[in-house]
Protein backbone atom coordinates (compact mmCIF):
# COMPACT_ATOMS: atom_id res chain seq x y z
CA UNK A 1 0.00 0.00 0.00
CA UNK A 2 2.73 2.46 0.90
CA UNK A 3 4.55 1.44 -2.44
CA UNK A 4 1.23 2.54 -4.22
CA UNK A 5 1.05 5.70 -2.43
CA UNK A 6 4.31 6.99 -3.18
CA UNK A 7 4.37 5.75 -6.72
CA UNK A 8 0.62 8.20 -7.24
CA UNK A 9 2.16 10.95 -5.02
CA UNK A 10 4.91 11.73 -7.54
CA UNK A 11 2.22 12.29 -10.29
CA UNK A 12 0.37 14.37 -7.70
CA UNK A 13 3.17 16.59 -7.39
CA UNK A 14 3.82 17.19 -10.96
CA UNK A 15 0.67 17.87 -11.73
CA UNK A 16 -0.27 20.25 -8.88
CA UNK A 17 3.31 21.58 -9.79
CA UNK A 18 2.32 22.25 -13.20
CA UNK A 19 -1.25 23.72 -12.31
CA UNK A 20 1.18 26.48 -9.97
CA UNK A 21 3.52 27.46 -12.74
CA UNK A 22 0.64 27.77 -15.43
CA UNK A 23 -1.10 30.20 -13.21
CA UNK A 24 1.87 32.44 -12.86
CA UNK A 25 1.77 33.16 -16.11
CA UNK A 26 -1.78 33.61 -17.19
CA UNK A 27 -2.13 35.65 -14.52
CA UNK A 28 -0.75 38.44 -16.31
CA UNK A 29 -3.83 38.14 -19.07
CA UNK A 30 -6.29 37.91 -16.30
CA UNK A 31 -8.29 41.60 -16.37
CA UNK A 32 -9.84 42.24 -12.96
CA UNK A 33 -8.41 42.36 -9.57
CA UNK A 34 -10.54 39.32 -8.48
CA UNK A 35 -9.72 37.09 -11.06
CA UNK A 36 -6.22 37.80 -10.29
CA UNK A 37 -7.26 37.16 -6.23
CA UNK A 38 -8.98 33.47 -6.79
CA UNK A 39 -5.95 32.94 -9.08
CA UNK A 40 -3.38 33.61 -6.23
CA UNK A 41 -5.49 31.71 -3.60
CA UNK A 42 -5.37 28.94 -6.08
CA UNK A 43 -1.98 29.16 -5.97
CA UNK A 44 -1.71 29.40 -2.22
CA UNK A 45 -3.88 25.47 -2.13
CA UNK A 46 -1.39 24.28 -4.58
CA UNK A 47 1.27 24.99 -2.12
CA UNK A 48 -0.17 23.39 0.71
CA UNK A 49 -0.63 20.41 -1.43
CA UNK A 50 2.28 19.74 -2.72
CA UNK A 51 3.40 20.38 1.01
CA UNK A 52 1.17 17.81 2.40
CA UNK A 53 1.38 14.64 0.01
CA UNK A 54 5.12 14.96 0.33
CA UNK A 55 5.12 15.28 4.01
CA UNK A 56 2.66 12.55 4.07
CA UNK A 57 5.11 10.07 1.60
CA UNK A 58 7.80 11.31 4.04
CA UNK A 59 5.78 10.36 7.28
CA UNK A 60 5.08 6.73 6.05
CA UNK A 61 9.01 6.28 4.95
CA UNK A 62 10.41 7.75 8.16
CA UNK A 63 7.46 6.57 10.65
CA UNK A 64 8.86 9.37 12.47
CA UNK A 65 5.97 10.93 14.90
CA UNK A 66 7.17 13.87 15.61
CA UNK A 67 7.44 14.96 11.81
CA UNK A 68 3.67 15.75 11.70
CA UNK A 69 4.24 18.06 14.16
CA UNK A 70 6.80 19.60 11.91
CA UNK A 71 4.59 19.60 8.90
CA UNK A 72 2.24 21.74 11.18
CA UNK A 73 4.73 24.10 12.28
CA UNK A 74 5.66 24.44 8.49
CA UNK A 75 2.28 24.87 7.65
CA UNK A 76 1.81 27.43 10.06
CA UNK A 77 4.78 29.52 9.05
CA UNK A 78 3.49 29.61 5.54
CA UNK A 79 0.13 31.11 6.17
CA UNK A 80 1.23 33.34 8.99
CA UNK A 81 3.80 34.86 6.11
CA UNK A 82 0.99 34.90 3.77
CA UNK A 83 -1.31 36.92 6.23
CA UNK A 84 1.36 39.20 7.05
CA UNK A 85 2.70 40.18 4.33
CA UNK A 86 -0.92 41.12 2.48
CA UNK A 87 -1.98 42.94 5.42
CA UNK A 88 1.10 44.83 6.49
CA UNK A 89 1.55 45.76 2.39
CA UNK A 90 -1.34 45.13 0.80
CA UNK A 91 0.48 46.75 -2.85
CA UNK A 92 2.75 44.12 -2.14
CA UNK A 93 3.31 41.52 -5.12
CA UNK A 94 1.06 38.51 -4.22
CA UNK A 95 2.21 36.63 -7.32
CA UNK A 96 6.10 36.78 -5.82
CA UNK A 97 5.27 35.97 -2.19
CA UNK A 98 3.80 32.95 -3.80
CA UNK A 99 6.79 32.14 -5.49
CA UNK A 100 8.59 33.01 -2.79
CA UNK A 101 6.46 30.48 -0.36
CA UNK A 102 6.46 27.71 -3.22
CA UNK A 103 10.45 27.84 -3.10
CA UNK A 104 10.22 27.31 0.67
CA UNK A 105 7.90 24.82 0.88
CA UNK A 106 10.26 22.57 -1.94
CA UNK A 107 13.33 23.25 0.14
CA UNK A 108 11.20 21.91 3.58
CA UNK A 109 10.88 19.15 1.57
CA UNK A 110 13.84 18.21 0.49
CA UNK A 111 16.19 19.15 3.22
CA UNK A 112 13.98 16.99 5.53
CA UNK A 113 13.96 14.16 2.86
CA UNK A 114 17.73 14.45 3.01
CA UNK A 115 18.38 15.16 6.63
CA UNK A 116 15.73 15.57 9.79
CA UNK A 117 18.29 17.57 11.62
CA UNK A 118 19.22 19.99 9.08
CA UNK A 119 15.23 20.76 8.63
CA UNK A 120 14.43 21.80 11.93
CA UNK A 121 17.81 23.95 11.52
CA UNK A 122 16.83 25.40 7.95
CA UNK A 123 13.38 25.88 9.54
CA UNK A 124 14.88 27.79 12.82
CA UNK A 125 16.56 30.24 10.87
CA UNK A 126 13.99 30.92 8.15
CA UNK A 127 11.51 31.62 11.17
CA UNK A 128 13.86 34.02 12.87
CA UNK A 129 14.94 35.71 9.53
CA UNK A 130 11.41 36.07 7.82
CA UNK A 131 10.89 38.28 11.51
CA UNK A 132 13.51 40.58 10.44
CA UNK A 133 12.31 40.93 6.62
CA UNK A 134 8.93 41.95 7.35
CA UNK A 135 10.16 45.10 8.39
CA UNK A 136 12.45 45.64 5.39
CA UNK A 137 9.39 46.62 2.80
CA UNK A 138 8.46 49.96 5.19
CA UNK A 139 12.48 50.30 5.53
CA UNK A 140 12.68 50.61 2.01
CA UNK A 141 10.00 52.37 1.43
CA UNK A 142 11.01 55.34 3.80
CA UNK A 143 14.79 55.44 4.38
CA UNK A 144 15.62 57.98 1.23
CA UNK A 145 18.90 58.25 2.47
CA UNK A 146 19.70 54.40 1.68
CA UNK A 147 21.14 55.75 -1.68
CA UNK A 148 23.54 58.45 -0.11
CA UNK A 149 25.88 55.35 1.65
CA UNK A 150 28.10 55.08 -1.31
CA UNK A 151 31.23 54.79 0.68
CA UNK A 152 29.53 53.13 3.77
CA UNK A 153 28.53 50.16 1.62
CA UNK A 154 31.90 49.85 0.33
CA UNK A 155 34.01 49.76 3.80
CA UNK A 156 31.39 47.44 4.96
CA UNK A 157 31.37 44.69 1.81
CA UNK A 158 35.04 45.07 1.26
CA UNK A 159 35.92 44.64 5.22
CA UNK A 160 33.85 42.21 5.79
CA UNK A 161 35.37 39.78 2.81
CA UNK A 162 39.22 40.76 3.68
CA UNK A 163 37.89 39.62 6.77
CA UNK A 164 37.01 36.04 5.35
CA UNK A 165 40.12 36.41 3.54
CA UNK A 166 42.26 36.43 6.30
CA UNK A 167 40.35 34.35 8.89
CA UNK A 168 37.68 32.46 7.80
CA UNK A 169 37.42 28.91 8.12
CA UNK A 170 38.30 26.85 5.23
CA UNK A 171 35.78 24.41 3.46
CA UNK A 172 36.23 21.90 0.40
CA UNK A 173 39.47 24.23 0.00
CA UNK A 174 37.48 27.64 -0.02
CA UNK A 175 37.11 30.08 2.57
CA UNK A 176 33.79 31.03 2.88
CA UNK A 177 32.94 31.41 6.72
CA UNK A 178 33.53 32.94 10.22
CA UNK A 179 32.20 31.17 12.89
CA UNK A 180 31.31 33.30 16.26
CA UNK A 181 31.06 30.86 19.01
CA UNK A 182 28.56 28.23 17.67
CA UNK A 183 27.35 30.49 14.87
CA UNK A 184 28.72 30.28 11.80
CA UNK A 185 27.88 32.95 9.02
CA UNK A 186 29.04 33.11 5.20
CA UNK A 187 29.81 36.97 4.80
CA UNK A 188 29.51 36.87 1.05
CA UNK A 189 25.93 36.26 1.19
CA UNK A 190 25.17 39.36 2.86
CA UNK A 191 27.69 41.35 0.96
CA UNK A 192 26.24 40.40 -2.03
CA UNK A 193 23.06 42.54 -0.68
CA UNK A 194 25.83 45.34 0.40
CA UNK A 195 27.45 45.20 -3.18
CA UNK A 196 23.84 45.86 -5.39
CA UNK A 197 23.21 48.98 -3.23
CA UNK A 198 27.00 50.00 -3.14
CA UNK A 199 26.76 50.14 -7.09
CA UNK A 200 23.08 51.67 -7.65
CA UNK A 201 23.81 54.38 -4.80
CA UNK A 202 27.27 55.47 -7.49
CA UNK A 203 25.17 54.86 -10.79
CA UNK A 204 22.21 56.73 -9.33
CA UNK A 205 24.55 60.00 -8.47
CA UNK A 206 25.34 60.00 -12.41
CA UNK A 207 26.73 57.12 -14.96
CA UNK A 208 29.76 59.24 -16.50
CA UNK A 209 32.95 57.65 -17.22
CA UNK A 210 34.66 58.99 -13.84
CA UNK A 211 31.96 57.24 -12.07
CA UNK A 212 31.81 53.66 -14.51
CA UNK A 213 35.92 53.93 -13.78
CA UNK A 214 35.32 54.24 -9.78
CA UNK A 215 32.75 51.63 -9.92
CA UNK A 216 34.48 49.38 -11.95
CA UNK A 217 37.41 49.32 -9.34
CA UNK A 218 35.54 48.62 -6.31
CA UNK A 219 33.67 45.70 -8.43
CA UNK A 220 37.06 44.55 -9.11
CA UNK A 221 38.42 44.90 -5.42
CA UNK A 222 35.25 42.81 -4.18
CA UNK A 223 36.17 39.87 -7.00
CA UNK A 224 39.63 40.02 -6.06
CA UNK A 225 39.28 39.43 -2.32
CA UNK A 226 36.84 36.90 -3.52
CA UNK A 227 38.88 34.53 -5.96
CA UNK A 228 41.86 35.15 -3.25
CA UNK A 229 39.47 33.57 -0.97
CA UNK A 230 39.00 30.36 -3.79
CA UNK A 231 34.76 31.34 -3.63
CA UNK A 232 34.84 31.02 -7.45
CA UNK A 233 30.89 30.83 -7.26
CA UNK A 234 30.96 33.98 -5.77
CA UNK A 235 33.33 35.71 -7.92
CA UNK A 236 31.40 35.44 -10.57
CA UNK A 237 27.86 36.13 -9.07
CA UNK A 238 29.79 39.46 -7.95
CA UNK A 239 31.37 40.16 -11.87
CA UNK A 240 28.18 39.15 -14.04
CA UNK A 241 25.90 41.40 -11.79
CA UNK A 242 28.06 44.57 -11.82
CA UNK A 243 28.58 44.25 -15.94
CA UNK A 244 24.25 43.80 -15.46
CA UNK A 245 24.10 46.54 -13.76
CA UNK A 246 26.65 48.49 -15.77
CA UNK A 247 24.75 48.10 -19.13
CA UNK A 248 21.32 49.20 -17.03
CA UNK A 249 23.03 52.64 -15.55
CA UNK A 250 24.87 53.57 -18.96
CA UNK A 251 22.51 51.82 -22.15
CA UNK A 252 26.04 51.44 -23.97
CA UNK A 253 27.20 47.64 -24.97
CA UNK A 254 30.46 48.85 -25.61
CA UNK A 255 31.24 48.82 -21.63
CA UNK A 256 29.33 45.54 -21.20
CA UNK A 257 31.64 43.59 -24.18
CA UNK A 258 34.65 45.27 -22.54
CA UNK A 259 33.79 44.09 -19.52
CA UNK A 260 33.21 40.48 -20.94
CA UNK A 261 36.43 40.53 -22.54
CA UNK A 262 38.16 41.46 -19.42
CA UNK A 263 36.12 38.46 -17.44
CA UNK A 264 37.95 36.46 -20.23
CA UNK A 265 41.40 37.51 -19.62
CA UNK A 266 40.82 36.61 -15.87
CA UNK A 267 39.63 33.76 -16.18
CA UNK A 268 42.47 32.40 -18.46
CA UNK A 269 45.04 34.09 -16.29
CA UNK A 270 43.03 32.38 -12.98
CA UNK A 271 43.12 29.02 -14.88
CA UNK A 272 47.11 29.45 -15.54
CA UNK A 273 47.75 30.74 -11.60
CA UNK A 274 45.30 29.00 -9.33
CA UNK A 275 45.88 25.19 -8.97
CA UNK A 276 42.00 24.82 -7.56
CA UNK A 277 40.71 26.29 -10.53
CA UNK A 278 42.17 24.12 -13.04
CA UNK A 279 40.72 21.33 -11.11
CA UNK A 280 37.57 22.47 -11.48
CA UNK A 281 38.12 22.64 -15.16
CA UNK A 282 39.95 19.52 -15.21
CA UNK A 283 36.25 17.60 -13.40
CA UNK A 284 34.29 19.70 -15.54
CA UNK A 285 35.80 18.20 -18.72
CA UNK A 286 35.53 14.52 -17.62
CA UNK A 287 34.51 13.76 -14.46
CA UNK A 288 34.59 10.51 -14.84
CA UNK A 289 38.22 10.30 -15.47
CA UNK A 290 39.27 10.91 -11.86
CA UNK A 291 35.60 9.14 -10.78
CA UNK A 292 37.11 7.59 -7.47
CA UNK A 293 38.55 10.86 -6.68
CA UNK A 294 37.76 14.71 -7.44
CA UNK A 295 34.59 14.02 -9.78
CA UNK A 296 32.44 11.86 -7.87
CA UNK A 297 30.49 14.54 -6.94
CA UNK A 298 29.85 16.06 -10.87
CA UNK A 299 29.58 12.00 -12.03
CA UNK A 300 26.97 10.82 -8.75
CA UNK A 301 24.92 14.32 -10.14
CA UNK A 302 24.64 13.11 -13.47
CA UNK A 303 23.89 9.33 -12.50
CA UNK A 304 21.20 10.97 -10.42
CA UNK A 305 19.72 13.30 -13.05
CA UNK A 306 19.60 10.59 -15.60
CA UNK A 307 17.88 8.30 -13.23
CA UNK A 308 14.80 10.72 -12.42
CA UNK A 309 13.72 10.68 -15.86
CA UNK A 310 10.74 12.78 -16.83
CA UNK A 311 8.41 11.42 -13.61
CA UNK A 312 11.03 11.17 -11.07
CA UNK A 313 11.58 7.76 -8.99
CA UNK A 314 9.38 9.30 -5.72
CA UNK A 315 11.03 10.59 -2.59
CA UNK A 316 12.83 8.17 -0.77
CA UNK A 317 13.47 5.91 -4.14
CA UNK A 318 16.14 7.43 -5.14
CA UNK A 319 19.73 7.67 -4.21
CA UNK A 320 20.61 11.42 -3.91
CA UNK A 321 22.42 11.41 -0.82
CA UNK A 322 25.08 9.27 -2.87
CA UNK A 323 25.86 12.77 -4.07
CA UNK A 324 28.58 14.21 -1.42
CA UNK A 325 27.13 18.17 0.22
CA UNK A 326 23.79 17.20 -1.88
CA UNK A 327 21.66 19.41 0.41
CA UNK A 328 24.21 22.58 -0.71
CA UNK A 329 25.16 22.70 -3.84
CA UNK A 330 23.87 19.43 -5.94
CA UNK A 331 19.88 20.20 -4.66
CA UNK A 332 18.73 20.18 -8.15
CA UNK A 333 19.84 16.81 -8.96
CA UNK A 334 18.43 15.47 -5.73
CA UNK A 335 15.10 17.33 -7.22
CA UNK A 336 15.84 15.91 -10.05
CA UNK A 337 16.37 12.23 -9.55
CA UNK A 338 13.03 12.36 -6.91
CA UNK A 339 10.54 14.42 -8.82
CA UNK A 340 11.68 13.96 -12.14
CA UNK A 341 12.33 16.60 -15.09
CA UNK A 342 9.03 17.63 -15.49
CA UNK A 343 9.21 19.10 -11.97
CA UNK A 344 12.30 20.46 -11.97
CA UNK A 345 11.50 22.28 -15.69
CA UNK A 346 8.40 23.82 -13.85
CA UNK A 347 10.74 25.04 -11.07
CA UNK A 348 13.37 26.46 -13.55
CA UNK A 349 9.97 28.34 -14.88
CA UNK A 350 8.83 29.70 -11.68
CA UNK A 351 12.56 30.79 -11.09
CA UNK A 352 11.92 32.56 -14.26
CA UNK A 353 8.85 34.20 -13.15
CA UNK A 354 10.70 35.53 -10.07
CA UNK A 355 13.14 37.35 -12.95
CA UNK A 356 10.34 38.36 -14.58
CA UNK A 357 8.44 40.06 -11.65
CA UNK A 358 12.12 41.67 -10.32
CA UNK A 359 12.38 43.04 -13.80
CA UNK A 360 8.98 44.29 -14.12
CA UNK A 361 9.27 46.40 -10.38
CA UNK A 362 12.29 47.77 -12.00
CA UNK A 363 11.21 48.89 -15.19
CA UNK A 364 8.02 50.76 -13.96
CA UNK A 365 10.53 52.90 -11.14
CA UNK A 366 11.31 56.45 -12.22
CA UNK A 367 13.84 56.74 -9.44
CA UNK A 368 17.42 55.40 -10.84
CA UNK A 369 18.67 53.78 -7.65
CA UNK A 370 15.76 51.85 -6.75
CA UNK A 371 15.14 50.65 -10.60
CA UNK A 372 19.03 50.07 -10.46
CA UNK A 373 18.43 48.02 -7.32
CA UNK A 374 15.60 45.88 -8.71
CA UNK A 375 17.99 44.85 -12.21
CA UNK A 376 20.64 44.24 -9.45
CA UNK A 377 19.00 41.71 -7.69
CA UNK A 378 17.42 40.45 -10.57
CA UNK A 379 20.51 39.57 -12.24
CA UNK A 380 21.97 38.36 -9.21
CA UNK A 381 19.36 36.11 -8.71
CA UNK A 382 19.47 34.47 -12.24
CA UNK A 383 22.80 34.27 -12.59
CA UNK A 384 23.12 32.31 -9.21
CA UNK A 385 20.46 29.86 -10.75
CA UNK A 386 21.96 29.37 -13.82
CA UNK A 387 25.59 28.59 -11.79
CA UNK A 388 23.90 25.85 -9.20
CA UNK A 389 21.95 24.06 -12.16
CA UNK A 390 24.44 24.57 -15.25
CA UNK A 391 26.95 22.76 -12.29
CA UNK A 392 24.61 20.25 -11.61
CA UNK A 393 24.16 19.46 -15.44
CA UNK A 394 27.77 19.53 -16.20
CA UNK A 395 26.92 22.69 -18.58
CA UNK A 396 29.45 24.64 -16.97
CA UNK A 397 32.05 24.21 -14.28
CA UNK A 398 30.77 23.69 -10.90
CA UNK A 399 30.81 26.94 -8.35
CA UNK A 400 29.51 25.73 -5.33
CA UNK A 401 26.76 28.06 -4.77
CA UNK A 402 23.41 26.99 -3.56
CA UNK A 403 19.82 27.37 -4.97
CA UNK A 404 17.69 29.58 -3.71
CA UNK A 405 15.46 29.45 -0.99
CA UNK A 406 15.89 25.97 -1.99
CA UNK A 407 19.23 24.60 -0.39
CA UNK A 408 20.37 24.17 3.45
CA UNK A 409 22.87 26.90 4.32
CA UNK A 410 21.47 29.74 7.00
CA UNK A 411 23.43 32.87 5.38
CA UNK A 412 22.17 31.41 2.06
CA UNK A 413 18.43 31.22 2.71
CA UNK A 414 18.53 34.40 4.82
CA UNK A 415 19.96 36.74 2.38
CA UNK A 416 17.36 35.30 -0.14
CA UNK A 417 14.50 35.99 1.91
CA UNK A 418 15.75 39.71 1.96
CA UNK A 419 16.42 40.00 -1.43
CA UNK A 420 12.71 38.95 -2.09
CA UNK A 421 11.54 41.08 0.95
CA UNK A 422 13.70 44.18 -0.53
CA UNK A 423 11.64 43.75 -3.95
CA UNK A 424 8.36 43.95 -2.25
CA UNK A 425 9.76 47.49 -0.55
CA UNK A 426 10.41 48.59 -4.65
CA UNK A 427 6.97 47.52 -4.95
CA UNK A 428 5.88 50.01 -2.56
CA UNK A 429 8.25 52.68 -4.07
CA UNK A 430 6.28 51.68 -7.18
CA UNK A 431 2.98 52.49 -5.64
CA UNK A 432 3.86 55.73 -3.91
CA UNK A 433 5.33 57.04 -7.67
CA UNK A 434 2.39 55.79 -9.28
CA UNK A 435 -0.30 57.90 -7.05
CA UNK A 436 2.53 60.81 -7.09
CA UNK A 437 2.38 61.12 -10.76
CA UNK A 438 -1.95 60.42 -10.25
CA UNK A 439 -2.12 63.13 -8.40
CA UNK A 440 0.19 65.67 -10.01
CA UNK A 441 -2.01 65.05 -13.12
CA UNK A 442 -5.52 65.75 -11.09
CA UNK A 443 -3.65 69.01 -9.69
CA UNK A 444 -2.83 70.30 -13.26
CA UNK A 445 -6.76 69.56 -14.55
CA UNK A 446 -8.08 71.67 -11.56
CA UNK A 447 -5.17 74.09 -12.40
CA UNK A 448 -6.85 74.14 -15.98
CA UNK A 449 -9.94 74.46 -14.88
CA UNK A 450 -9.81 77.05 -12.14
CA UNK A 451 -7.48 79.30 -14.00
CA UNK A 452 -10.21 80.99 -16.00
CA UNK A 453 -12.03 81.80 -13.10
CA UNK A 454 -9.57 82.50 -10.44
CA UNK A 455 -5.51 82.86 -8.91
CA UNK A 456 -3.59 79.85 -8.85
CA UNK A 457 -3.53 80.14 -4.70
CA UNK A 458 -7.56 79.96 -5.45
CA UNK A 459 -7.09 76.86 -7.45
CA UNK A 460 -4.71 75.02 -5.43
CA UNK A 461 -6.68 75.90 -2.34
CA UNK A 462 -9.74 74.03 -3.75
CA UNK A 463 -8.20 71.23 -4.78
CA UNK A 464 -6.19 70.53 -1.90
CA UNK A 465 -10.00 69.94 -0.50
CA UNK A 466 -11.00 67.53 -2.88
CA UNK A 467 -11.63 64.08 -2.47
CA UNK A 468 -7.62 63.45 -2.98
CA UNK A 469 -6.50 65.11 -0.39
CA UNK A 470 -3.58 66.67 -2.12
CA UNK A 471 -1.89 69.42 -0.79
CA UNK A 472 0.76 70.93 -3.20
CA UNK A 473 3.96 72.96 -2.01
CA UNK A 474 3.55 75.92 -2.46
């Protein structure tokens, strides 16, 4: 019976999976405001399904009681961020915070599939941490000076990689973390936050070539410390993101293929001078001729991919913890192998919606450091996608760098959830512009039409008691 369950709860999940990622794309062609509402409450069930029949495939594998009372707590968490978030900013994006959620609710499920322990850690920290973003949206949304810290962003991201640099704790020959008593924190996730702002705050000031030249340098001092430190991953999160953000300030390709061409030159020169990055090439290339050794890892991802198929084997009839740091940096092919490729295309998509809806905040901002900000992060966030999967599929050499929201890792899943909570701030931004210009455009029709009949002061006087409530400087 249990063998019957699992083998119908992997179709389950595909197809509620598929029903998610459908709707977050029609809903752009749906007209009114309620359509769009049943649509996202749709979404919201689909969520809690696919939560449920895998916690309930992962209750009758582990027969572990005290994992219903997890699923509970989980459950909990979800709607409590759903309920806060729509009534502390109700012009927040529903269609992201669903995204967002869906993301979540995958990595609960795989992180607990992979390792009990690790869950109720991953779950600990994604409690305390969604506490601190809900108050980053009103942050946003009302510290103007944010874009004035130029300098202060700078000291603080460079510092706090030297830092790494110099002592951090080495892992799988990288030195990513500092650990403070029994806390240990990856700095590079958080400066990764620091750098987008650090950048927008110069480009926002103006986008001449002093400015591209004094930008490009303290881009070029953060990669530095970063490749010293061996966190190729996070080298070139930090490169591909500035040139992103480059192109967005300036509109000119020119600086973009320069700075491509100068990625290039690095990374031949890196190749030539670093031993650890020509063995990343060196797995890349074949893994399986140094199998027993160096490119197990790349060779059990591929075994694992190949085996999920289109349907996936079901969770717990797989092998993915044959893959070594599986719930880090190969959670795609663990995905892969246990819901199949129809699952994982679907989560690739709704990745791509997350792009889409970080793009579309930007675009629609007249201010130049927020819309800067929103490109930022949506670049960042792509090209960190692309680096964990490409990896996992052998497309590319891998980096090391977890999936989003997706992955164990606490600095990981904690700078995510502020990168997504930042958006829905720009979102606000958005809304405050939007009833600016509104207004400004009533003012000048009453200006129009009192103008013939009386002083401006008379005009301005009655309109700041209309229905508006507008009350222009004088």
């Amino acid at each position: 019976m249990t063998n019957l369950i699992i083998e119908v709860s992997k179709y389950l999940l595909i197809i509620c999976m598929v029903i998610y990622t459908a709707e977050s794309f029609t809903v752009f062609i749906k007209k009114s405001e309620s359509a769009q509402e049943f649509l996202y409450l749709r979404q919201v069930l689909m969520i809690l399904l696919i939560h449920f029949i895998a916690f309930m495939v992962l209750y009758l594998e582990m027969e572990e009681d005290q994992l219903m009372f997890f699923w509970g707590s989980q459950v909990i968490y979800l709607l409590a961020v759903q309920v806060l978030v729509r009534n502390l900013y109700p012009q927040a994006s529903k269609l992201l915070l669903n995204n967002m959620c869906l993301l979540i609710a995958i990595g609960f499920i795989m992180i607990t599939r992979l390792s009990y322990d690790q869950s109720i850690r991953q779950f600990q920290i994604l409690a305390i941490s969604t506490v601190i973003a809900l108050f980053i949206p009103i942050i946003i949304r009302k510290w103007k000076f944010l874009q004035k810290g130029t300098w202060f962003y700078a000291a603080v991201g460079i510092g706090l990689l030297a830092a790494v640099a110099v002592l951090g704790r080495s892992s799988y020959g990288a030195k990513l973390s500092i650990s403070i008593g029994p806390i240990t924190i990856q700095p590079s996730e958080f400066v990764k936050i620091i750098f987008v702002f650090c950048i927008a705050s110069l480009f926002a000031k103006a986008s001449d070539f002093r400015q591209i030249v004094i930008a490009t340098v303290l881009a070029a001092v953060h990669v530095l410390i970063l490749v010293v430190s061996t966190d190729l991953g996070g080298a070139l999160i930090f490169f591909s993101t500035y040139l992103m953000m480059l192109y967005a300030a300036t509109k000119k390709p020119i600086y973009t293929v320069a700075g491509i061409a100068a990625g290039c030159v690095a990374a031949v020169l890196a190749y030539f001078l670093f031993s650890h990055v020509r063995v990343r090439v060196e797995i890349w290339r074949d893994p399986f001729a140094t199998y027993e050794g160096s490119g197990y890892q790349i060779a059990q991802s591929l075994f694992s991919i190949a085996a999920g198929g289109w349907f996936g084997t079901g969770l717990f009839q797989g092998s993915p913890g044959m893959i070594p740091i599986v719930e880090q940096d190969f959670m795609f092919s663990a995905i892969a192998e246990e819901l199949g490729g129809i699952f994982c295309i679907c989560l690739i998509l709704v990745y791509l919606n997350c792009f889409m809806m970080f793009l579309n905040v930007a675009m629609g901002l007249r201010n130049k450091f927020y819309r800067i900000i929103g490109l930022g992060f949506g670049c960042m966030l792509t090209v960190q996608i692309f680096l964990t999967i490409g990896g996992a599929m052998k497309m590319i050499p891998s980096t090391g760098v977890t999936l989003p929201l997706i992955s164990y890792g606490g600095s990981s899943v904690m700078s995510t959830l502020i990168i997504f909570f930042i958006v829905q701030g720009l979102y606000l931004v958005k809304e405050d512009e939007d009833e600016e210009i509104e207004r400004a455009k009533i003012y000048e029709q009453y200006q129009r039409e009192y103008g013939k009949q009386g002083t401006g002061d008379n005009a301005r006087t009655q309109y700041s008691q209309s229905e508006y409530g507008y009350r222009p400087t004088r």
